[in-house]
PDB file of N, CA and C in Angstrom:
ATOM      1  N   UNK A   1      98.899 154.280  96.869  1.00  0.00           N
ATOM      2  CA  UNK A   1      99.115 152.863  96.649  1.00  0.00           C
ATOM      3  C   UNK A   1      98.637 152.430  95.271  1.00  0.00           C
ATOM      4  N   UNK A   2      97.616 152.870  95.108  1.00  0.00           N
ATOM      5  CA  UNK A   2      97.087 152.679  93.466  1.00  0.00           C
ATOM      6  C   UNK A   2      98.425 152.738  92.067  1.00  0.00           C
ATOM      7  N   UNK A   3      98.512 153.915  92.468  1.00  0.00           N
ATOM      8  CA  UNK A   3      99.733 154.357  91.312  1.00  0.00           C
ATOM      9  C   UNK A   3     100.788 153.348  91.893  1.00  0.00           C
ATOM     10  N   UNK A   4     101.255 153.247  93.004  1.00  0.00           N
ATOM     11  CA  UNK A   4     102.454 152.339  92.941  1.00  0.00           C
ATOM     12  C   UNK A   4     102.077 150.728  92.489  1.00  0.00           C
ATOM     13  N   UNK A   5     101.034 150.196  92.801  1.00  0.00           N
ATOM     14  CA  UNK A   5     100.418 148.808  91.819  1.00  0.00           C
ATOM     15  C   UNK A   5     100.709 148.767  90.243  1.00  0.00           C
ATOM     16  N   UNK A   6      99.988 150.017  90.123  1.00  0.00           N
ATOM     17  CA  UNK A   6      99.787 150.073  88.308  1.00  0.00           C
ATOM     18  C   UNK A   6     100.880 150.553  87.838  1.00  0.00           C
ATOM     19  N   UNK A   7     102.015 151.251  88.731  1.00  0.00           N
ATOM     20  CA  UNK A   7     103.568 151.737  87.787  1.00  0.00           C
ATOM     21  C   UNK A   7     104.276 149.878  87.898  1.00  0.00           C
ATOM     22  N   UNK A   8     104.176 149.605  89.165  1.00  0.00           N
ATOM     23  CA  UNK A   8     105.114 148.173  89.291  1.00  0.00           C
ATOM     24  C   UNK A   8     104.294 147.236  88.534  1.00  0.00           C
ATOM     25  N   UNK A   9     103.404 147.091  88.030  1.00  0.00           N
ATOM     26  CA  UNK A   9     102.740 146.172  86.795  1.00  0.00           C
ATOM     27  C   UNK A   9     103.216 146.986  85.470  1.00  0.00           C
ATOM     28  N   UNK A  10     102.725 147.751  85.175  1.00  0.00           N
ATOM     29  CA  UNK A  10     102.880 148.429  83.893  1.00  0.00           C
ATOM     30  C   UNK A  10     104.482 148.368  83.748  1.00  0.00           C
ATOM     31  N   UNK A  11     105.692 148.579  84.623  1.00  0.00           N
ATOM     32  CA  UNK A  11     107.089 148.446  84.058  1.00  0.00           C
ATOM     33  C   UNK A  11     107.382 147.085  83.991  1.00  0.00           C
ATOM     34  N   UNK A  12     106.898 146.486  84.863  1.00  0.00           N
ATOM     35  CA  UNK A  12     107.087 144.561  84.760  1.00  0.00           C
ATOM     36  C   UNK A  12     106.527 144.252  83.220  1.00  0.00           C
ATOM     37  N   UNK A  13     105.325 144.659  82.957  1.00  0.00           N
ATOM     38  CA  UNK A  13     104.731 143.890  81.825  1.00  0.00           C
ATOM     39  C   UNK A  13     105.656 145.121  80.929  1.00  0.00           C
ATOM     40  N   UNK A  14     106.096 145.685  80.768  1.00  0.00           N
ATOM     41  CA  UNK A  14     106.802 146.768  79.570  1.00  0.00           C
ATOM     42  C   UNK A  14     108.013 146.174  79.646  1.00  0.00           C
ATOM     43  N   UNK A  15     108.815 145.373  80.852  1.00  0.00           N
ATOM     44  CA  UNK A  15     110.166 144.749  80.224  1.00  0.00           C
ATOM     45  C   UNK A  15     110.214 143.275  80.060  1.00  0.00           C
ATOM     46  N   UNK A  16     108.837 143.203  80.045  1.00  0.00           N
ATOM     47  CA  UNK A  16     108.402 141.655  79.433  1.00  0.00           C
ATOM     48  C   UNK A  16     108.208 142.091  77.695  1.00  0.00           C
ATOM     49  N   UNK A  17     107.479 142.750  77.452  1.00  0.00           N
ATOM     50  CA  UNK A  17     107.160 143.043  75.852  1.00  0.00           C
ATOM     51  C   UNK A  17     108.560 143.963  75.545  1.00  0.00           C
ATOM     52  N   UNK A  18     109.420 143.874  76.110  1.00  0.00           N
ATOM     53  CA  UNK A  18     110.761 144.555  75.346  1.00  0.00           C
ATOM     54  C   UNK A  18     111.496 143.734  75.016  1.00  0.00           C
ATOM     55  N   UNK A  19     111.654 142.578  75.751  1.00  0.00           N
ATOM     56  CA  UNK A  19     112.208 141.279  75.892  1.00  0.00           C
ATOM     57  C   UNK A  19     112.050 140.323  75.166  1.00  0.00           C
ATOM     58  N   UNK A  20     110.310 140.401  74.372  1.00  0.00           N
ATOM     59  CA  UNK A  20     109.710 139.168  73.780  1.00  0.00           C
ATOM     60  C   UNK A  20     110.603 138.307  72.839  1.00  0.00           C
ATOM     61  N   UNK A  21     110.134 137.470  72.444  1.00  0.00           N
ATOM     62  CA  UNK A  21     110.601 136.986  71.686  1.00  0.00           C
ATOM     63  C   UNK A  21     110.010 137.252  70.067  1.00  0.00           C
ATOM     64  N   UNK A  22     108.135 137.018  70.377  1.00  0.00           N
ATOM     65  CA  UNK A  22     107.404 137.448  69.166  1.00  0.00           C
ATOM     66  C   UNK A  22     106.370 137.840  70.488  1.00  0.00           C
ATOM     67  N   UNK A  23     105.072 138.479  69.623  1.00  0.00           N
ATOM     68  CA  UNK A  23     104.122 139.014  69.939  1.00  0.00           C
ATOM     69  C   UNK A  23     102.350 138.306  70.360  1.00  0.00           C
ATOM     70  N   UNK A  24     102.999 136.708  70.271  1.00  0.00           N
ATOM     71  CA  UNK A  24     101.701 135.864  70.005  1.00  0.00           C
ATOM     72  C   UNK A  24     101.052 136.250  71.226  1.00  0.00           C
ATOM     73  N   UNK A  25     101.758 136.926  72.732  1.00  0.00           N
ATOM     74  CA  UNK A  25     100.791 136.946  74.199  1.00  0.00           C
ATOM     75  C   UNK A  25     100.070 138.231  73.950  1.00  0.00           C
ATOM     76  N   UNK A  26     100.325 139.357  72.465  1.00  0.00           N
ATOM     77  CA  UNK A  26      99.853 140.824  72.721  1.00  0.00           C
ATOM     78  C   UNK A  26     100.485 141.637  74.155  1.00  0.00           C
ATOM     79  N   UNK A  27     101.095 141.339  74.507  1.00  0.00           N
ATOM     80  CA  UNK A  27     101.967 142.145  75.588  1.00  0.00           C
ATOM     81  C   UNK A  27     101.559 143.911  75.532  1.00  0.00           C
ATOM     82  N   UNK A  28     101.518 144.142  74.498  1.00  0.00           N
ATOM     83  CA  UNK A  28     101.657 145.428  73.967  1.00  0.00           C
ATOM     84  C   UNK A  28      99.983 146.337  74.918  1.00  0.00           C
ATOM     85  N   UNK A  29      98.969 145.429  74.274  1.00  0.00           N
ATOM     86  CA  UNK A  29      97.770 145.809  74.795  1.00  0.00           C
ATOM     87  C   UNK A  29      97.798 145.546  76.168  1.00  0.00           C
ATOM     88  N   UNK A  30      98.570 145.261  77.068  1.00  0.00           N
ATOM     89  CA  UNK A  30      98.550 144.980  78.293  1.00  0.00           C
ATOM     90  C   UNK A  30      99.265 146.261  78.660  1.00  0.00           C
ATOM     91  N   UNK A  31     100.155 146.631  78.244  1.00  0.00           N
ATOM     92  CA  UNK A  31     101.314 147.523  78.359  1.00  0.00           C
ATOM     93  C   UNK A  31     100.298 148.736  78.088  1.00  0.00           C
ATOM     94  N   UNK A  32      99.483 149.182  77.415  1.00  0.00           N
ATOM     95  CA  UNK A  32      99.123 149.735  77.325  1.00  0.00           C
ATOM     96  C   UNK A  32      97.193 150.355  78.179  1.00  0.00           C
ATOM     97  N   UNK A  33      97.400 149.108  78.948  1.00  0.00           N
ATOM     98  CA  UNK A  33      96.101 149.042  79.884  1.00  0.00           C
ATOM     99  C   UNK A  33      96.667 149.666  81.124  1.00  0.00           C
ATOM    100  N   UNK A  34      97.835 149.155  81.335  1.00  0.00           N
ATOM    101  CA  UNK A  34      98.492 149.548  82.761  1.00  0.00           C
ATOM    102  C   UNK A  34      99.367 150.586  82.583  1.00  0.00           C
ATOM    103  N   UNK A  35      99.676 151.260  81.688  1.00  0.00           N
ATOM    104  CA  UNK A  35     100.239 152.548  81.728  1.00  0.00           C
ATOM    105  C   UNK A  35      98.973 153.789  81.524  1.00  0.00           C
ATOM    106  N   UNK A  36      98.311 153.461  81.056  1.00  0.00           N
ATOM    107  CA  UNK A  36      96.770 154.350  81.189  1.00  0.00           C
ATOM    108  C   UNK A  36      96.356 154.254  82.483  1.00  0.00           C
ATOM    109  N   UNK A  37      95.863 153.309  83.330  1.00  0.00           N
ATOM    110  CA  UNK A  37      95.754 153.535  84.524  1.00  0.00           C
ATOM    111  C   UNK A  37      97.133 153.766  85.514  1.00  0.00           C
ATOM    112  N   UNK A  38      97.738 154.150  85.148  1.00  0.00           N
ATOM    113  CA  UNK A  38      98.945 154.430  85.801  1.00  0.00           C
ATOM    114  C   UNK A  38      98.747 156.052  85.726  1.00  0.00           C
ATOM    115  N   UNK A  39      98.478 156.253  84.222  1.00  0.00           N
ATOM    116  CA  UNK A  39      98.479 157.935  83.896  1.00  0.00           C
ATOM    117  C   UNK A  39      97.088 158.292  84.969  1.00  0.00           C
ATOM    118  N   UNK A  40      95.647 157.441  84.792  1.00  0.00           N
ATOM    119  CA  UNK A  40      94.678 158.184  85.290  1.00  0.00           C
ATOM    120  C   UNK A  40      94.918 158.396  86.721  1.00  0.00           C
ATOM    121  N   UNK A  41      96.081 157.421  87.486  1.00  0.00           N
ATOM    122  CA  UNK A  41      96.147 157.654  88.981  1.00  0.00           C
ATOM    123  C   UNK A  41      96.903 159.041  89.456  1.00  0.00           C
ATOM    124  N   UNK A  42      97.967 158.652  88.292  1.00  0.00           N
ATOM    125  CA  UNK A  42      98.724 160.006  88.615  1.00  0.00           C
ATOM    126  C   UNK A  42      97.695 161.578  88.422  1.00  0.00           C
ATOM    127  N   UNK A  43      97.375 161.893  87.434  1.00  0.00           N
ATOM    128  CA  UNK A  43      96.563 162.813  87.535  1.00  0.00           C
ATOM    129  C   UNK A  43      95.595 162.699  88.983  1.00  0.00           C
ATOM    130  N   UNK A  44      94.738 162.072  89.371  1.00  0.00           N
ATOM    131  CA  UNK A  44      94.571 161.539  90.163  1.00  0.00           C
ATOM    132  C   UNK A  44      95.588 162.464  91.577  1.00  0.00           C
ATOM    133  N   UNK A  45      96.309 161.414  91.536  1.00  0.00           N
ATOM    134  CA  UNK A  45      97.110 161.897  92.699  1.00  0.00           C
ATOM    135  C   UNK A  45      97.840 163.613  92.509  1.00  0.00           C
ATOM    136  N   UNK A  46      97.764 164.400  91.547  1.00  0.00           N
ATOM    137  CA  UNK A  46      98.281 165.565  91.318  1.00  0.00           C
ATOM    138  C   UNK A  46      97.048 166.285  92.037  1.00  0.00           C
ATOM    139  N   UNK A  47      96.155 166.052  91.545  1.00  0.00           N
ATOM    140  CA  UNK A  47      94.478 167.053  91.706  1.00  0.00           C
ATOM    141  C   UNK A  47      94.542 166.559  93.649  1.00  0.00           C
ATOM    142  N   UNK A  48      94.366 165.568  94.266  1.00  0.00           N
ATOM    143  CA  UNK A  48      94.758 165.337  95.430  1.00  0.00           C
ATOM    144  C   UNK A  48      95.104 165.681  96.288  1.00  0.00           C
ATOM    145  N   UNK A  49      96.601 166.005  95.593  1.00  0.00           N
ATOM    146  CA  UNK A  49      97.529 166.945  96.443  1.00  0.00           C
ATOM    147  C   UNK A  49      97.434 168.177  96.349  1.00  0.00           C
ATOM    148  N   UNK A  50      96.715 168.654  95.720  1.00  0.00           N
ATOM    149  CA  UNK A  50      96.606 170.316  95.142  1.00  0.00           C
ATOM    150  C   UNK A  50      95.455 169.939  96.750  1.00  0.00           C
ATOM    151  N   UNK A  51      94.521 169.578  96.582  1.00  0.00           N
ATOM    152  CA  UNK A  51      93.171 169.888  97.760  1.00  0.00           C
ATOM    153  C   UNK A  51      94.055 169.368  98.857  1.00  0.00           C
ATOM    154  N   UNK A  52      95.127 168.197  99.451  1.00  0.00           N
ATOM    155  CA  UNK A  52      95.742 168.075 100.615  1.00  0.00           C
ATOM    156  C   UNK A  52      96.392 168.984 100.975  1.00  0.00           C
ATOM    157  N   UNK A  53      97.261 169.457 100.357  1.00  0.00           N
ATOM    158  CA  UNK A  53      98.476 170.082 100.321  1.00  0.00           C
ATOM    159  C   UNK A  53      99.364 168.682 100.900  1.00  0.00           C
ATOM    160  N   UNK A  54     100.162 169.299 102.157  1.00  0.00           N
ATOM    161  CA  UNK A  54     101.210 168.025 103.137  1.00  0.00           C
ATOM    162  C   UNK A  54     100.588 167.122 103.602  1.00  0.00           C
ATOM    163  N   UNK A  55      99.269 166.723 103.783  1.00  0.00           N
ATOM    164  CA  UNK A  55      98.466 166.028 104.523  1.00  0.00           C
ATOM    165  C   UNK A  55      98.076 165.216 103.278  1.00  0.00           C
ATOM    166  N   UNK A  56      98.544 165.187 102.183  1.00  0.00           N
ATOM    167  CA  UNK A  56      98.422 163.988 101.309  1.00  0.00           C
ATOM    168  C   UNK A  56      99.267 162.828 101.542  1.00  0.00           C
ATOM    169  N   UNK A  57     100.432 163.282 102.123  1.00  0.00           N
ATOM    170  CA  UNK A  57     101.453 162.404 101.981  1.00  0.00           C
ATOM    171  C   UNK A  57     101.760 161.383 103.866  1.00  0.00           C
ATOM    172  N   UNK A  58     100.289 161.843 104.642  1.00  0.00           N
ATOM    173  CA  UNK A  58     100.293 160.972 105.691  1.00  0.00           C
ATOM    174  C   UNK A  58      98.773 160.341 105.429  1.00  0.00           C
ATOM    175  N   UNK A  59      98.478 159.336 104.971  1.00  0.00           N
ATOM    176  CA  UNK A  59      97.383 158.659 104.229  1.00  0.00           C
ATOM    177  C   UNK A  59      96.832 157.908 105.911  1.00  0.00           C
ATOM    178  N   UNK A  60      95.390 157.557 106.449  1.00  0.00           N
ATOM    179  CA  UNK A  60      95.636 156.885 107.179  1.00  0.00           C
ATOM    180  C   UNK A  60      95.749 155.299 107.008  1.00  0.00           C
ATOM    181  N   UNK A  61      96.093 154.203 107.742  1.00  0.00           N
ATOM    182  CA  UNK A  61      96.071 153.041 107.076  1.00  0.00           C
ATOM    183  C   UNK A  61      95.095 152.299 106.849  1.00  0.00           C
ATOM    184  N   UNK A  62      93.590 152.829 106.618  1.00  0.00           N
ATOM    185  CA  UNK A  62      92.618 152.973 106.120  1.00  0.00           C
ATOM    186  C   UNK A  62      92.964 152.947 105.147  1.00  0.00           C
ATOM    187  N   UNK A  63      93.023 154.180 104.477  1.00  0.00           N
ATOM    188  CA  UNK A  63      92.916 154.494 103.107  1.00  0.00           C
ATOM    189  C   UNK A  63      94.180 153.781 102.316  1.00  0.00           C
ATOM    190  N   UNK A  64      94.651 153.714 102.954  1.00  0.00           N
ATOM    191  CA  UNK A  64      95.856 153.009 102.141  1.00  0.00           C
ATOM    192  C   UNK A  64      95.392 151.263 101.884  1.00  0.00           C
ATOM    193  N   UNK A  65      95.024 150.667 103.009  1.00  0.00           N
ATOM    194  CA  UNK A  65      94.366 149.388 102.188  1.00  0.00           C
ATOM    195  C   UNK A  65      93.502 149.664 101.605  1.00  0.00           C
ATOM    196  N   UNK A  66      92.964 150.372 101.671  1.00  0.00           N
ATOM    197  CA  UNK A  66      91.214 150.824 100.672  1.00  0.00           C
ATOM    198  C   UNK A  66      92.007 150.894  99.089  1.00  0.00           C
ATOM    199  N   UNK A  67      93.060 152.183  98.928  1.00  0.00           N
ATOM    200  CA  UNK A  67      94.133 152.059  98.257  1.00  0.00           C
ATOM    201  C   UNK A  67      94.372 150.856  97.523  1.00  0.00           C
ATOM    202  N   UNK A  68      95.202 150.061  98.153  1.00  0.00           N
ATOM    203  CA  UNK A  68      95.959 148.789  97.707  1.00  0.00           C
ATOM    204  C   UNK A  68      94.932 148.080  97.325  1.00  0.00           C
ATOM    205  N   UNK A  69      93.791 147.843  98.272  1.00  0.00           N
ATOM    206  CA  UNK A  69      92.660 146.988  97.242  1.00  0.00           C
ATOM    207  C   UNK A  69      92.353 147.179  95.740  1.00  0.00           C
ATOM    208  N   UNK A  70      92.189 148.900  95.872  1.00  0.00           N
ATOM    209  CA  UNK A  70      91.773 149.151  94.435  1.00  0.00           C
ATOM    210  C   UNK A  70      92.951 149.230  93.345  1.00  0.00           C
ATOM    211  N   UNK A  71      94.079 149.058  93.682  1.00  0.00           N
ATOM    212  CA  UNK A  71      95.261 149.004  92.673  1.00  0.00           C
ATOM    213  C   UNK A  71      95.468 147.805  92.347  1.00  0.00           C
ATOM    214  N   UNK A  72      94.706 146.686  93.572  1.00  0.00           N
ATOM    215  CA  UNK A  72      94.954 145.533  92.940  1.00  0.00           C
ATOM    216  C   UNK A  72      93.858 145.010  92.145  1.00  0.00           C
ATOM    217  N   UNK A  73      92.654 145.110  92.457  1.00  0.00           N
ATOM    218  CA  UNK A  73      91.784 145.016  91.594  1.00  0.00           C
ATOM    219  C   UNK A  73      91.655 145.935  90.376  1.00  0.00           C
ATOM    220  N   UNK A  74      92.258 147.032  89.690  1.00  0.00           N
ATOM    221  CA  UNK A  74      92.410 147.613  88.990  1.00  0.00           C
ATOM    222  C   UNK A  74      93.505 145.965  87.831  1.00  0.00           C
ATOM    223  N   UNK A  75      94.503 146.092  88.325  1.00  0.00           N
ATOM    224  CA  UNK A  75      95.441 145.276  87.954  1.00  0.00           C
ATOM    225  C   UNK A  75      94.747 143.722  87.595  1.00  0.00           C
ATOM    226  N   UNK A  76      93.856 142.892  88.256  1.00  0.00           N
ATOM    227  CA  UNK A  76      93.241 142.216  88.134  1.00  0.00           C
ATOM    228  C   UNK A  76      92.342 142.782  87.108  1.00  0.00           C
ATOM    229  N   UNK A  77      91.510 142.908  86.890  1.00  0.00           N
ATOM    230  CA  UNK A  77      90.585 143.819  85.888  1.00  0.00           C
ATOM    231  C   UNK A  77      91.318 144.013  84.560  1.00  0.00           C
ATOM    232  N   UNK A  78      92.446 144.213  84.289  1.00  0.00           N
ATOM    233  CA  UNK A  78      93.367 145.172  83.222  1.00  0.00           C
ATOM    234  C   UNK A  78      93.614 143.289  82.899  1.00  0.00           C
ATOM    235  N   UNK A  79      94.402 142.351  83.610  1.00  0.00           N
ATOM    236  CA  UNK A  79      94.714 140.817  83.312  1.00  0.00           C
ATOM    237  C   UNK A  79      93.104 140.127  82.475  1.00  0.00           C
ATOM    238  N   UNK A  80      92.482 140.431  83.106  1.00  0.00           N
ATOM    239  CA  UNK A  80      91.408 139.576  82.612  1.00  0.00           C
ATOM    240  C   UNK A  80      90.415 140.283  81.352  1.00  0.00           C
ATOM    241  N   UNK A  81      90.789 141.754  81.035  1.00  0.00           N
ATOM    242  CA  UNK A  81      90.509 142.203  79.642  1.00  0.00           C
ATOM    243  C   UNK A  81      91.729 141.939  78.766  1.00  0.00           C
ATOM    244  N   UNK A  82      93.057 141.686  78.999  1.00  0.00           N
ATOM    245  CA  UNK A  82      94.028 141.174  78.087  1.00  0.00           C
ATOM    246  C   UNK A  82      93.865 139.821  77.841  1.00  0.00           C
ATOM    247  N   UNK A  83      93.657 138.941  78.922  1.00  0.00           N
ATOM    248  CA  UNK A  83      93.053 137.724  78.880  1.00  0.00           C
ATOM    249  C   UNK A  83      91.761 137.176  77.970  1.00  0.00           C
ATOM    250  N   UNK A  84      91.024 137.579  78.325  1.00  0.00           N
ATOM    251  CA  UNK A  84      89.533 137.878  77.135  1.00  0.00           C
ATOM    252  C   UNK A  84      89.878 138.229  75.752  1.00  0.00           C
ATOM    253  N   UNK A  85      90.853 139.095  75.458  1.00  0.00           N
ATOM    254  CA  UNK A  85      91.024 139.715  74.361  1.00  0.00           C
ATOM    255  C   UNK A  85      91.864 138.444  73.690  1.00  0.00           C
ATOM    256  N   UNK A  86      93.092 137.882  74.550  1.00  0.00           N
ATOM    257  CA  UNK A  86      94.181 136.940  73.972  1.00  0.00           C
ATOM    258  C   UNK A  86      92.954 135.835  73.490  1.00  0.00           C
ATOM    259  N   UNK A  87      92.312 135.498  74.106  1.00  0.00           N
ATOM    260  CA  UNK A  87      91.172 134.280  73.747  1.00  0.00           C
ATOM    261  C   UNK A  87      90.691 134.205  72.640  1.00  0.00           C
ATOM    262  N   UNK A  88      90.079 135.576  72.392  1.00  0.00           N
ATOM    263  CA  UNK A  88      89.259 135.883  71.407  1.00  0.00           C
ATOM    264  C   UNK A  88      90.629 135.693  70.137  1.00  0.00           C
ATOM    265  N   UNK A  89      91.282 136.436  70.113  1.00  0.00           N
ATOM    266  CA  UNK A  89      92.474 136.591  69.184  1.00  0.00           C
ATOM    267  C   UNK A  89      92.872 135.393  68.766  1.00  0.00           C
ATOM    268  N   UNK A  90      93.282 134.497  69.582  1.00  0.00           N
ATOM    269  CA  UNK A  90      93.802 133.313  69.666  1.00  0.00           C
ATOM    270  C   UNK A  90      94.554 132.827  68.719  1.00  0.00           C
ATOM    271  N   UNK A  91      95.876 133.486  68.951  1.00  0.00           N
ATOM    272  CA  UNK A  91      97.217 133.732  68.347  1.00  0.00           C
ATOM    273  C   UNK A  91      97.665 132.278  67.258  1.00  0.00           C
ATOM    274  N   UNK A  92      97.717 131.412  68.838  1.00  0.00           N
ATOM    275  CA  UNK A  92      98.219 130.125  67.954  1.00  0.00           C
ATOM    276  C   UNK A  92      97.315 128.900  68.041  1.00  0.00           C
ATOM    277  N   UNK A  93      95.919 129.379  67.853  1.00  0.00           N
ATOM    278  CA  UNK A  93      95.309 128.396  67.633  1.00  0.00           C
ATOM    279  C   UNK A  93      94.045 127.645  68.709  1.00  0.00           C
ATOM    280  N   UNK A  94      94.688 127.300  69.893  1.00  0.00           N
ATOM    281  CA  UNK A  94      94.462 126.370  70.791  1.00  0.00           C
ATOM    282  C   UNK A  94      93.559 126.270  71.055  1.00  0.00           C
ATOM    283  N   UNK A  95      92.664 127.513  71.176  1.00  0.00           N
ATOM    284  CA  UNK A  95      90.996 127.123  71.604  1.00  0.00           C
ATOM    285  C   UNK A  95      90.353 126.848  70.157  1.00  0.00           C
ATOM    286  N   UNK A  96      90.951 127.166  69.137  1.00  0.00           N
ATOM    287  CA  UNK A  96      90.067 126.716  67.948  1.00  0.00           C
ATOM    288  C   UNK A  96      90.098 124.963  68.075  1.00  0.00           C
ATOM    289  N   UNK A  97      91.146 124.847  68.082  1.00  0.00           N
ATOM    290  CA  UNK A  97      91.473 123.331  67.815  1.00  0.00           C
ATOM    291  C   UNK A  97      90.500 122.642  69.011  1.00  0.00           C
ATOM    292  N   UNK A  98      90.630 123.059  70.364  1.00  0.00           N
ATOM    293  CA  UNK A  98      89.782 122.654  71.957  1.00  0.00           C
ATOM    294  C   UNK A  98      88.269 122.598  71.220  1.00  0.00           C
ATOM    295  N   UNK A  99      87.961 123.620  70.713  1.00  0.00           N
ATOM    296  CA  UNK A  99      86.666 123.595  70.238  1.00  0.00           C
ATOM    297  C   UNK A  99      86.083 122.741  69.029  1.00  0.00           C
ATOM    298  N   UNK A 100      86.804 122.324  68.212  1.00  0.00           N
ATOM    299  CA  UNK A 100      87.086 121.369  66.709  1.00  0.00           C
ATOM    300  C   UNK A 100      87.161 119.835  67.726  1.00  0.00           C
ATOM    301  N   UNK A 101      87.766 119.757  68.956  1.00  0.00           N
ATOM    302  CA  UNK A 101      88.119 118.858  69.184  1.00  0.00           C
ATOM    303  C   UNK A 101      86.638 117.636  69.811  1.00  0.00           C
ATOM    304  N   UNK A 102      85.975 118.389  70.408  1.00  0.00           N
ATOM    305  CA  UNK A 102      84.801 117.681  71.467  1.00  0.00           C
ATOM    306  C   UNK A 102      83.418 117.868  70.394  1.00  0.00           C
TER     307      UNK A 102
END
């Protein structure tokens, strides 16, 4: 479940930054958070299946929400360091000005 979170984020946000228009959201560094954890799951899931063998591929539904939790909090985690980062960057301005403003 992990890898399937972080492939269906990582291709969503990769045909969002193919699409852009310009680069002011950094798309790119996002694209590149969620295809790294995409790679570390897969490895991940290779080493796995080498110690399961066939008994990898009947998970119980335990582990599979245990799973899905951590693919989603992975995914959450990866938003809020692109998030932090867009802030800091602050493409077009807005928190400078928020901050100039009060």
């Amino acid at each position: 479940m992990t890898l399937l979170i972080t492939i269906f984020a990582a291709v969503v946000v990769t045909v969002l930054w193919y699409n852009r228009k310009n680069d002011d959201m950094r798309l790119g560094t996002l694209c590149f958070l969620f295809w790294g954890a995409s790679l570390m799951w897969l490895v991940d899931a290779i080493f796995e299946f080498a110690e399961l063998k066939m008994e990898y591929f009947t998970p119980a539904p335990e582990d599979m929400l245990n799973d899905a939790f951590l693919g989603l909090a992975v995914v959450a985690l990866a938003l809020v360091i692109w998030l932090v980062r867009l802030l800091i960057a602050d493409p077009k301005g807005s928190v400078r000005r928020a901050l100039k403003k009060e």
